[in-house]
PDB file of N, CA and C in Angstrom:
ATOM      1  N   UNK A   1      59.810 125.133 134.533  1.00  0.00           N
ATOM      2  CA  UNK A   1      60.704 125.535 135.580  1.00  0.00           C
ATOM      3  C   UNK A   1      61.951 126.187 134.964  1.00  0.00           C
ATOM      4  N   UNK A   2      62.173 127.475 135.509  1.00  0.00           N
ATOM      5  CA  UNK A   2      63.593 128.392 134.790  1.00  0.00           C
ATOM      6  C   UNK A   2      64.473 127.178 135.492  1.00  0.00           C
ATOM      7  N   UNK A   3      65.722 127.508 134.915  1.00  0.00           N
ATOM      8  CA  UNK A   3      67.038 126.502 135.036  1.00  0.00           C
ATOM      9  C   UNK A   3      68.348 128.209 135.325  1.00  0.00           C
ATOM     10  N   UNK A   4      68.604 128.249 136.499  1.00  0.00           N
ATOM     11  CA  UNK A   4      69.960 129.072 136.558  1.00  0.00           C
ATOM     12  C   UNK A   4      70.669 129.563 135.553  1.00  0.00           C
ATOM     13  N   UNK A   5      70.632 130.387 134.863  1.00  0.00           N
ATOM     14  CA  UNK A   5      72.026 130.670 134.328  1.00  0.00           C
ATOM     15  C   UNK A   5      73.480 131.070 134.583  1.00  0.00           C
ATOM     16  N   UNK A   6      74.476 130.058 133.926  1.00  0.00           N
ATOM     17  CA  UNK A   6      75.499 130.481 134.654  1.00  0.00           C
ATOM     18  C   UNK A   6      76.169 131.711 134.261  1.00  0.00           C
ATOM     19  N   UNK A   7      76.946 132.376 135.449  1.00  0.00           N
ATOM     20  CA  UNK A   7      77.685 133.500 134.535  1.00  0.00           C
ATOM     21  C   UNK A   7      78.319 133.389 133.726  1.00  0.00           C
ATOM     22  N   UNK A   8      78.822 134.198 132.836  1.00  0.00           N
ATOM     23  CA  UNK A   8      79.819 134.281 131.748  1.00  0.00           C
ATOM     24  C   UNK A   8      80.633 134.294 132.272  1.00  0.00           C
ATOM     25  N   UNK A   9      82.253 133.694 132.202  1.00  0.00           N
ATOM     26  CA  UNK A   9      82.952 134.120 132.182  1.00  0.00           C
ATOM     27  C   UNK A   9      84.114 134.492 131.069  1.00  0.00           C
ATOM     28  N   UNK A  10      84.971 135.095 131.418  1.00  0.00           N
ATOM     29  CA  UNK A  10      86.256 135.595 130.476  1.00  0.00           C
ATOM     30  C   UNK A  10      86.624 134.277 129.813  1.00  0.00           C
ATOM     31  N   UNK A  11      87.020 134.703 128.639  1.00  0.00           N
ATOM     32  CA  UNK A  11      87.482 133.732 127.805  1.00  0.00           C
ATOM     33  C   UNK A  11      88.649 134.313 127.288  1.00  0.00           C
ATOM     34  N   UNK A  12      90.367 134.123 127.647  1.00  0.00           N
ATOM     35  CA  UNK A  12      91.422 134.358 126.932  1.00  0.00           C
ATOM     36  C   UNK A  12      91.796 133.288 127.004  1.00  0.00           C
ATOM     37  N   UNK A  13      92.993 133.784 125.584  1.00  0.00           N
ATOM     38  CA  UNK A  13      94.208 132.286 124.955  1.00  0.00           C
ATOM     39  C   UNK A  13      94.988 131.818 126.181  1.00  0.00           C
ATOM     40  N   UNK A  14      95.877 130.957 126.343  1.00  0.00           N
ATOM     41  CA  UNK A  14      95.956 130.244 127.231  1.00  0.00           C
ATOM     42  C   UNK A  14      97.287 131.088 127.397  1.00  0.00           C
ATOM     43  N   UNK A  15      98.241 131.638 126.689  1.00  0.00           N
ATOM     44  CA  UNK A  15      99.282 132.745 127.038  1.00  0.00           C
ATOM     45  C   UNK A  15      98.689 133.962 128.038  1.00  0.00           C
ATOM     46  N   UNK A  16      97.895 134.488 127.903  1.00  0.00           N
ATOM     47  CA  UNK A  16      97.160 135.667 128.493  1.00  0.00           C
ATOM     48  C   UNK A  16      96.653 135.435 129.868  1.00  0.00           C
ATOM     49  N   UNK A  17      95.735 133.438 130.110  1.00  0.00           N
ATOM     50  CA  UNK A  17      95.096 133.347 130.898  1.00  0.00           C
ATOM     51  C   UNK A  17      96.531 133.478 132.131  1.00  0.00           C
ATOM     52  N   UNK A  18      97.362 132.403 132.307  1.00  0.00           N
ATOM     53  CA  UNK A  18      98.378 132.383 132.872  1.00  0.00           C
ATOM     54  C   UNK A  18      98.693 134.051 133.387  1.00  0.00           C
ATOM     55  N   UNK A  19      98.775 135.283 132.921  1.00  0.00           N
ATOM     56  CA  UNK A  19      99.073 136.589 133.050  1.00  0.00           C
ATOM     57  C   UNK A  19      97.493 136.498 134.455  1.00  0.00           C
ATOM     58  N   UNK A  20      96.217 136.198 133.804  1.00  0.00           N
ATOM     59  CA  UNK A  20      95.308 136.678 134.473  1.00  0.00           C
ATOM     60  C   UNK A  20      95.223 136.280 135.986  1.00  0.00           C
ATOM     61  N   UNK A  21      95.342 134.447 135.825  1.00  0.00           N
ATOM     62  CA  UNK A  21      95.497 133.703 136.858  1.00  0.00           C
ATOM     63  C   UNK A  21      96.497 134.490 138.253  1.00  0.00           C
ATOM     64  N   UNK A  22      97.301 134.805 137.465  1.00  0.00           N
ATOM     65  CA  UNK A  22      98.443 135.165 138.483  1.00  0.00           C
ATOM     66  C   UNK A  22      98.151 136.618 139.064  1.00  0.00           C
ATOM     67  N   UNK A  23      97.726 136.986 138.359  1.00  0.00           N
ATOM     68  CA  UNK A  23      97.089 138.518 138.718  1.00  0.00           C
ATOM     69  C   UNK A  23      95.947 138.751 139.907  1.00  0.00           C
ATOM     70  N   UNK A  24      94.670 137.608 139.464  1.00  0.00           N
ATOM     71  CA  UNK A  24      93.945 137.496 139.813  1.00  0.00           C
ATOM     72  C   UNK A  24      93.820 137.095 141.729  1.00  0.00           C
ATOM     73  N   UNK A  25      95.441 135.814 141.403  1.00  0.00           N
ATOM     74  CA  UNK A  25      95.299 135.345 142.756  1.00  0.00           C
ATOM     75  C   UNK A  25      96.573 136.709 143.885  1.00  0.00           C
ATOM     76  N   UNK A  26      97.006 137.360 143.233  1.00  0.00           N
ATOM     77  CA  UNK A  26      97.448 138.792 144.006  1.00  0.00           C
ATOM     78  C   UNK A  26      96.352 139.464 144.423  1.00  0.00           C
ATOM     79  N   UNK A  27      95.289 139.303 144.194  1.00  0.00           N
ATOM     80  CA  UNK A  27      94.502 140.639 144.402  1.00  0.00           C
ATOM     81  C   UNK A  27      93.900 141.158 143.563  1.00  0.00           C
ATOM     82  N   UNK A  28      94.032 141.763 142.575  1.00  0.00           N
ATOM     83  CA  UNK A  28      93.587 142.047 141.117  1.00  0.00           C
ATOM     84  C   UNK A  28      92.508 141.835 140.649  1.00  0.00           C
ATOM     85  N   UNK A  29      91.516 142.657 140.212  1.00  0.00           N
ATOM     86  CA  UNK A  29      89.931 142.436 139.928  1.00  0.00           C
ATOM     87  C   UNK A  29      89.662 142.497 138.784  1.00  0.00           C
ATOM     88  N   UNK A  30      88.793 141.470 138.249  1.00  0.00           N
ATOM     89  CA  UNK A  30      88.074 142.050 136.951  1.00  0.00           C
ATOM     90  C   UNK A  30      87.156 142.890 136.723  1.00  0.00           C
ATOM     91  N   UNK A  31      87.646 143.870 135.747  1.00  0.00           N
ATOM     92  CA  UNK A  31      86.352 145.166 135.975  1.00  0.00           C
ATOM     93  C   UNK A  31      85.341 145.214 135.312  1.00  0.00           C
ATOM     94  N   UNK A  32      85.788 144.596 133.622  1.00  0.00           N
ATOM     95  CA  UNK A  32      84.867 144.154 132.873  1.00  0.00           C
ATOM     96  C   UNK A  32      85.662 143.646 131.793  1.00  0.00           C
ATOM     97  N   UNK A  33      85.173 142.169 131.155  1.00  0.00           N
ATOM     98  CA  UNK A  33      85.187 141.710 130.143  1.00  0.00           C
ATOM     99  C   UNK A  33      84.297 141.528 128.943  1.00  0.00           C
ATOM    100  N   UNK A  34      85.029 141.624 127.697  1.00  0.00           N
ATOM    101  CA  UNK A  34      84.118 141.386 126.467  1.00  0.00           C
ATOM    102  C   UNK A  34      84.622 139.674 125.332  1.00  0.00           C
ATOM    103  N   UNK A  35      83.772 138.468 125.418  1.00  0.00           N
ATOM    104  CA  UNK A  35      84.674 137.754 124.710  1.00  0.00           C
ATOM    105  C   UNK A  35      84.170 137.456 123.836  1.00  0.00           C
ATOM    106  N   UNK A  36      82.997 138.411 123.299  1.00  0.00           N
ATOM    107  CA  UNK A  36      83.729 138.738 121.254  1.00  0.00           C
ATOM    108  C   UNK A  36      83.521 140.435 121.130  1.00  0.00           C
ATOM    109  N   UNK A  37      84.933 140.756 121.496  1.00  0.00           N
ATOM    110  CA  UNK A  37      85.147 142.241 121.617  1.00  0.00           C
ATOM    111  C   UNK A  37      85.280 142.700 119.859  1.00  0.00           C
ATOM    112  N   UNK A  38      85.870 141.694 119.526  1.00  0.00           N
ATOM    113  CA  UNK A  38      86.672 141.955 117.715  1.00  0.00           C
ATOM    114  C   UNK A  38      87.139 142.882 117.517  1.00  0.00           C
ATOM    115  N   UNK A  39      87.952 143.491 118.634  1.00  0.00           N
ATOM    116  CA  UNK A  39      88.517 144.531 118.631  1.00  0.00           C
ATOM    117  C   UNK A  39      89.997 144.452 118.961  1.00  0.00           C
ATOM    118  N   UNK A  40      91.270 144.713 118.953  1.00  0.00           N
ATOM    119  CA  UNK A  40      91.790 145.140 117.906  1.00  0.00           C
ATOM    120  C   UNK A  40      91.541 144.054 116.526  1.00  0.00           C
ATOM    121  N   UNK A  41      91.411 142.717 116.484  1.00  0.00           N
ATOM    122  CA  UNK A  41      91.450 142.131 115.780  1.00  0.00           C
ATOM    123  C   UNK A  41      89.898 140.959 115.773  1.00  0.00           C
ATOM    124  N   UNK A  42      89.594 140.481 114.454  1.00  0.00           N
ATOM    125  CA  UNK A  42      88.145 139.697 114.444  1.00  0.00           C
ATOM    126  C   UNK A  42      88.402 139.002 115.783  1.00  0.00           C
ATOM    127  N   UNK A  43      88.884 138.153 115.533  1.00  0.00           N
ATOM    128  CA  UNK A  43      88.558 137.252 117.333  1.00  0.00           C
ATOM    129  C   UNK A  43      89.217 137.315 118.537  1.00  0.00           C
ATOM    130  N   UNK A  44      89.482 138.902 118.217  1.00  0.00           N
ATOM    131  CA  UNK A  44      90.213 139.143 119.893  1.00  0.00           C
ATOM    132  C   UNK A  44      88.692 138.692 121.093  1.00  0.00           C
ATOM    133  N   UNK A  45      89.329 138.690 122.191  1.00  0.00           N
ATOM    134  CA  UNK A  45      88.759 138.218 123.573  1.00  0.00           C
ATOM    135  C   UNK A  45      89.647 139.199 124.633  1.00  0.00           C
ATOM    136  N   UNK A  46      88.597 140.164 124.757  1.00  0.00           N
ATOM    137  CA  UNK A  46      88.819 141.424 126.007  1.00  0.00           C
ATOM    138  C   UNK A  46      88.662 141.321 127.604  1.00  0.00           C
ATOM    139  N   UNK A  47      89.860 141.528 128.206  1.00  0.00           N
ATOM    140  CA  UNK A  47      89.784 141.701 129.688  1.00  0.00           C
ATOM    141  C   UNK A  47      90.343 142.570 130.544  1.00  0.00           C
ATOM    142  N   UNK A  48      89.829 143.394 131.399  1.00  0.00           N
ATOM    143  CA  UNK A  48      90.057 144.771 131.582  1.00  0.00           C
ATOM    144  C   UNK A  48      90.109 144.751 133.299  1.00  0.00           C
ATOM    145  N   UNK A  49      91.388 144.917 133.835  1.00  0.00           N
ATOM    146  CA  UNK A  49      91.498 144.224 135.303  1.00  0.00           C
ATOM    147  C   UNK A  49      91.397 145.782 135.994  1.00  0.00           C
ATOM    148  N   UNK A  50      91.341 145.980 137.255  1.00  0.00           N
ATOM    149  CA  UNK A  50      91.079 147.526 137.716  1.00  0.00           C
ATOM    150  C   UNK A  50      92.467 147.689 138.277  1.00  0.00           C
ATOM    151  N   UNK A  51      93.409 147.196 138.701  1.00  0.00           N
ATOM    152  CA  UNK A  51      94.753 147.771 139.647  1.00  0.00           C
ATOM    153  C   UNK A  51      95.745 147.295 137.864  1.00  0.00           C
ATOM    154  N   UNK A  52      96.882 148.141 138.111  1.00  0.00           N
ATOM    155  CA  UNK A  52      98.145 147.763 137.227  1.00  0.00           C
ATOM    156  C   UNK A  52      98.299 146.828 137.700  1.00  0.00           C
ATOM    157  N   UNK A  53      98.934 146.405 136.866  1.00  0.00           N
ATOM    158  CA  UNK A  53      99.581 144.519 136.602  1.00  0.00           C
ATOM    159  C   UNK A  53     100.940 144.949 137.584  1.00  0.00           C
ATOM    160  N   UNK A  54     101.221 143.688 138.251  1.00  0.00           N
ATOM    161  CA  UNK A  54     102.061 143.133 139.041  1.00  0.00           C
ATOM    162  C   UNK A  54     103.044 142.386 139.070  1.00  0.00           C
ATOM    163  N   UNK A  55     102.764 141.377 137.669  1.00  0.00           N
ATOM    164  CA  UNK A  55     103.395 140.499 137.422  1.00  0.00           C
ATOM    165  C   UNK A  55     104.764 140.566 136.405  1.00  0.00           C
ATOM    166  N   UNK A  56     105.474 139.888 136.750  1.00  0.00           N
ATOM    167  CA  UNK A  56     107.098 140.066 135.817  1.00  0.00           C
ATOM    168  C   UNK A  56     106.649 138.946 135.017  1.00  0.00           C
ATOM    169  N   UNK A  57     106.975 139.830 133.812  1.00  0.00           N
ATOM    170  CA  UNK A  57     106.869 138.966 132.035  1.00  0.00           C
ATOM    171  C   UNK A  57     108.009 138.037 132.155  1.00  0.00           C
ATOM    172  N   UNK A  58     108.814 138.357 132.434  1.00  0.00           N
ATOM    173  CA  UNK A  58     109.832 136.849 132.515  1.00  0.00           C
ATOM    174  C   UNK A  58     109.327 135.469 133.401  1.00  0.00           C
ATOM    175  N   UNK A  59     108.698 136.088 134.303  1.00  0.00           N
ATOM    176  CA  UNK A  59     107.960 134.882 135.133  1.00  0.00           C
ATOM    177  C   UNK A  59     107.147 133.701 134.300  1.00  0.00           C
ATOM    178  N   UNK A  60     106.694 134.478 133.213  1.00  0.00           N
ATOM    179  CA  UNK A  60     105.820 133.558 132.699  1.00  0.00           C
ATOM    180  C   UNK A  60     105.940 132.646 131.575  1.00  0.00           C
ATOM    181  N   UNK A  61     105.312 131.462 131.338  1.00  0.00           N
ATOM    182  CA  UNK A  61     105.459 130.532 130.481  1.00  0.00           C
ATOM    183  C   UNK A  61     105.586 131.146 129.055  1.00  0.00           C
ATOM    184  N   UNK A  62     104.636 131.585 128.872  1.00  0.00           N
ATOM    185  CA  UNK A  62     104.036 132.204 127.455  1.00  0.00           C
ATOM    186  C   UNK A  62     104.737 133.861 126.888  1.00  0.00           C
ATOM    187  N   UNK A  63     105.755 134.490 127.515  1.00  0.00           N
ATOM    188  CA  UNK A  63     106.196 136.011 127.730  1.00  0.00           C
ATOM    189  C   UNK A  63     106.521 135.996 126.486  1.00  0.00           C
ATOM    190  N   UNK A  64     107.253 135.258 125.413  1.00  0.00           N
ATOM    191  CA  UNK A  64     107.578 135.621 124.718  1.00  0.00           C
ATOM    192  C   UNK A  64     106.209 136.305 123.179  1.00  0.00           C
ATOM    193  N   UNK A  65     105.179 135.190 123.935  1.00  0.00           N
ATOM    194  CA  UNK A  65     103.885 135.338 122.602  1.00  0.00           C
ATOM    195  C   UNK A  65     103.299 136.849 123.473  1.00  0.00           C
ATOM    196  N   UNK A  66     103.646 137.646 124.083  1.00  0.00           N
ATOM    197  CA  UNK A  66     102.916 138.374 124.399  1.00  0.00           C
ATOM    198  C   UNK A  66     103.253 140.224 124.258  1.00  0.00           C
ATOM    199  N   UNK A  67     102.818 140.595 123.558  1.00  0.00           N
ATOM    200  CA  UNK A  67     103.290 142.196 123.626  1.00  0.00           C
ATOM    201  C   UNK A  67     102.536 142.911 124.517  1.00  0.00           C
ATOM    202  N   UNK A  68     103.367 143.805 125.611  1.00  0.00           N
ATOM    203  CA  UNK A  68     103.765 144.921 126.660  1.00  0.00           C
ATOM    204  C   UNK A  68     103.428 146.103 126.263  1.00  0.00           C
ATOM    205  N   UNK A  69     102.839 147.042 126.243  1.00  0.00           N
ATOM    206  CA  UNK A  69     103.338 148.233 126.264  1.00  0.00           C
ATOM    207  C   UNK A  69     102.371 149.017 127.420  1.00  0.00           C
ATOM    208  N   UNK A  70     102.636 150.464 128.294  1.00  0.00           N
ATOM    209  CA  UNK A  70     102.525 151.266 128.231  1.00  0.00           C
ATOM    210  C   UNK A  70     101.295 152.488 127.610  1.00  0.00           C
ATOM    211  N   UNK A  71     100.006 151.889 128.238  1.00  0.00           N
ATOM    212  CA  UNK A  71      99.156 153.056 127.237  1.00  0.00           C
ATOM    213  C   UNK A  71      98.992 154.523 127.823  1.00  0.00           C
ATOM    214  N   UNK A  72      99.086 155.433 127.346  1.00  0.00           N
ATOM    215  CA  UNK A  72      99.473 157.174 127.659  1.00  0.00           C
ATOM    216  C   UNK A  72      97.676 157.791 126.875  1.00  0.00           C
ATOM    217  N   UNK A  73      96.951 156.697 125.771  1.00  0.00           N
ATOM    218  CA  UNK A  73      96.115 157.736 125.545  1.00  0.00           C
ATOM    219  C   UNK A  73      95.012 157.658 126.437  1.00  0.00           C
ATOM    220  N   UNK A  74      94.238 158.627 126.760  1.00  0.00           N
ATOM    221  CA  UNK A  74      93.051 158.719 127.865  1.00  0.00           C
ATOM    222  C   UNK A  74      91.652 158.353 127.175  1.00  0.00           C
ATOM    223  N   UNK A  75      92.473 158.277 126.002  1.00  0.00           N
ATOM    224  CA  UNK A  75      90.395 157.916 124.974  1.00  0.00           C
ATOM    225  C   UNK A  75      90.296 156.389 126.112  1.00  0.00           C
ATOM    226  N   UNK A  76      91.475 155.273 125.290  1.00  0.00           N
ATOM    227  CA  UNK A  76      91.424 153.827 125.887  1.00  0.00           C
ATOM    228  C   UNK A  76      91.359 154.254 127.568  1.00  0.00           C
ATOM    229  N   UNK A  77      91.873 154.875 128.569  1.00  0.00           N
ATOM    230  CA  UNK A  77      91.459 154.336 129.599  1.00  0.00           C
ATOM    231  C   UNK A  77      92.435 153.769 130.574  1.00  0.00           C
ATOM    232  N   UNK A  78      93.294 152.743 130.152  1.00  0.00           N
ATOM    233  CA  UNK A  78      93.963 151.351 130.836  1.00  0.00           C
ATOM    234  C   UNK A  78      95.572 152.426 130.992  1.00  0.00           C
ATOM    235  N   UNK A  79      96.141 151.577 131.594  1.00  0.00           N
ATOM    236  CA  UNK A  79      97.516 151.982 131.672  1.00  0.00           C
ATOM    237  C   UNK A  79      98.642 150.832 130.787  1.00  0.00           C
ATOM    238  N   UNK A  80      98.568 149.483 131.617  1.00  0.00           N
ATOM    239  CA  UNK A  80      99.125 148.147 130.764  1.00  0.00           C
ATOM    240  C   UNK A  80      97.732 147.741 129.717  1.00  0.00           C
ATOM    241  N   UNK A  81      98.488 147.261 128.845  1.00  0.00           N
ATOM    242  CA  UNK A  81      98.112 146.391 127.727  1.00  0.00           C
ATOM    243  C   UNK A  81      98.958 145.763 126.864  1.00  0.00           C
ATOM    244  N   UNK A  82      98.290 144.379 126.953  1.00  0.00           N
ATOM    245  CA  UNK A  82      98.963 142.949 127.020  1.00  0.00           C
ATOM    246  C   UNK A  82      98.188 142.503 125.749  1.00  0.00           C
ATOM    247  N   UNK A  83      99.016 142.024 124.527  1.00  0.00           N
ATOM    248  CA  UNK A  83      98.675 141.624 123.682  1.00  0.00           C
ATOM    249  C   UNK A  83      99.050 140.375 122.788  1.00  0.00           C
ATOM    250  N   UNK A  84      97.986 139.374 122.937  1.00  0.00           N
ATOM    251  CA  UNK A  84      99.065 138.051 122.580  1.00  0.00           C
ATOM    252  C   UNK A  84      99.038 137.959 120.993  1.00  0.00           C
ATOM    253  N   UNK A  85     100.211 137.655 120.651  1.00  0.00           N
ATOM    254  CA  UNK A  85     100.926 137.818 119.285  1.00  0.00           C
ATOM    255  C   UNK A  85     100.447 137.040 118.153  1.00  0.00           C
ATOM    256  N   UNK A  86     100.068 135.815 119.255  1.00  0.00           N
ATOM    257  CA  UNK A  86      99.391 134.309 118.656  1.00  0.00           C
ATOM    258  C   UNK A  86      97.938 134.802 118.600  1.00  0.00           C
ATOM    259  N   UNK A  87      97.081 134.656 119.542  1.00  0.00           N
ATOM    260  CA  UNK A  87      95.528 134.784 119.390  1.00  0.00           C
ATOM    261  C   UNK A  87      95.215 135.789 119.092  1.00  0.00           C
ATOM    262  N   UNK A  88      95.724 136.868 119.390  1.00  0.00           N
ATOM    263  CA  UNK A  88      94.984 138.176 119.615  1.00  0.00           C
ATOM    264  C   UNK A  88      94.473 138.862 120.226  1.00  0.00           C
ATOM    265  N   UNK A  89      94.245 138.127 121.616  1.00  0.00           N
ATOM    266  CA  UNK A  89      93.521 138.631 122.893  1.00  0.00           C
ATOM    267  C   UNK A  89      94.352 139.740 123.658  1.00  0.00           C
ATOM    268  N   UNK A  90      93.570 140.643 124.000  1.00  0.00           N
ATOM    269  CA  UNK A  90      94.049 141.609 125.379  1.00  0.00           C
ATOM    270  C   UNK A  90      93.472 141.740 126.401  1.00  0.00           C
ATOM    271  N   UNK A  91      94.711 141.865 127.423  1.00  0.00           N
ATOM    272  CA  UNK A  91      94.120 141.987 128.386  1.00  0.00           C
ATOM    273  C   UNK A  91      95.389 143.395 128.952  1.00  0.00           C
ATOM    274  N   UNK A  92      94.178 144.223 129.044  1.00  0.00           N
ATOM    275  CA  UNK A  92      94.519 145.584 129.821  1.00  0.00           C
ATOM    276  C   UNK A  92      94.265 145.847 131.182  1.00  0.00           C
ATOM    277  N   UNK A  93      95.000 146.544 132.049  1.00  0.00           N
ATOM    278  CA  UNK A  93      94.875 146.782 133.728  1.00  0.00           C
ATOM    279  C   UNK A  93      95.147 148.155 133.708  1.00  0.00           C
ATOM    280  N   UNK A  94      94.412 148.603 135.132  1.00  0.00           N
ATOM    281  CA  UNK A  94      94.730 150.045 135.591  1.00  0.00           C
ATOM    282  C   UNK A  94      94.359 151.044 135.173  1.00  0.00           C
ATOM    283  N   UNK A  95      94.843 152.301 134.928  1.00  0.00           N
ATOM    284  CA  UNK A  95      93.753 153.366 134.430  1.00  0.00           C
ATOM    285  C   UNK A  95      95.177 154.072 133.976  1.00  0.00           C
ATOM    286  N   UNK A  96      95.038 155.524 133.074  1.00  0.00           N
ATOM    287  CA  UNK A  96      95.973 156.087 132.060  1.00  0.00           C
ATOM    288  C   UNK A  96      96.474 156.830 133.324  1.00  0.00           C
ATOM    289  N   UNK A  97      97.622 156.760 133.147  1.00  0.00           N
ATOM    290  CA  UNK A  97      98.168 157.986 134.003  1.00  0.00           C
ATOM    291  C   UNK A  97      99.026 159.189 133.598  1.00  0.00           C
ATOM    292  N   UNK A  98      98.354 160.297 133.891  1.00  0.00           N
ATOM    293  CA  UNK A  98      98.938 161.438 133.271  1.00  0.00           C
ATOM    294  C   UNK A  98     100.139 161.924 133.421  1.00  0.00           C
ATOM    295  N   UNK A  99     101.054 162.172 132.423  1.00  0.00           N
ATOM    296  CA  UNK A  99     102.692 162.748 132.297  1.00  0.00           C
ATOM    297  C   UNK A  99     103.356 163.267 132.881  1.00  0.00           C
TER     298      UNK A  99
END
């Protein structure tokens, strides 16, 4: 007898999840995740939300472990990307928007 498999889900550091959680319960979708992306770094854990982020970095517990920026190139795709300082995980939202 097959047995269900459950879905995968996302796996980020616990600085990042807090960003997702809060995102998630606004509205905010996951479009696709990877959690062994090893990308930018060996054990990063990738999550890629479809609307820009919403949320104020001061709001959150963890803001300080987390780098912000702004992505402009169209190879990546995303607009925010969120990078925790500690684990390594990102989590990017939205799509590039042109100049």
């Amino acid at each position: 007898m097959k047995t269900k498999k459950e879905p995968e889900l996302p796996k980020l550091c616990e600085c990042l999840n807090e960003l997702l959680a809060l995102e998630l319960s606004r509205g905010n979708r996951i479009s696709h995740f990877n959690n062994q992306a090893r990308w930018p770094h060996p054990d990063t854990h990738y999550v890629l939300l479809i609307n820009d982020l919403s949320t104020e970095f001061k709001d959150l517990k963890f803001s300080q472990n987390i780098s912000h920026q702004i992505c402009r190139d169209p190879h990546y795709g995303w607009h925010d990307e969120c990078e925790c300082r500690v684990h390594h995980d990102l989590l990017c939202a939205g799509s590039t928007k042109p100049f």
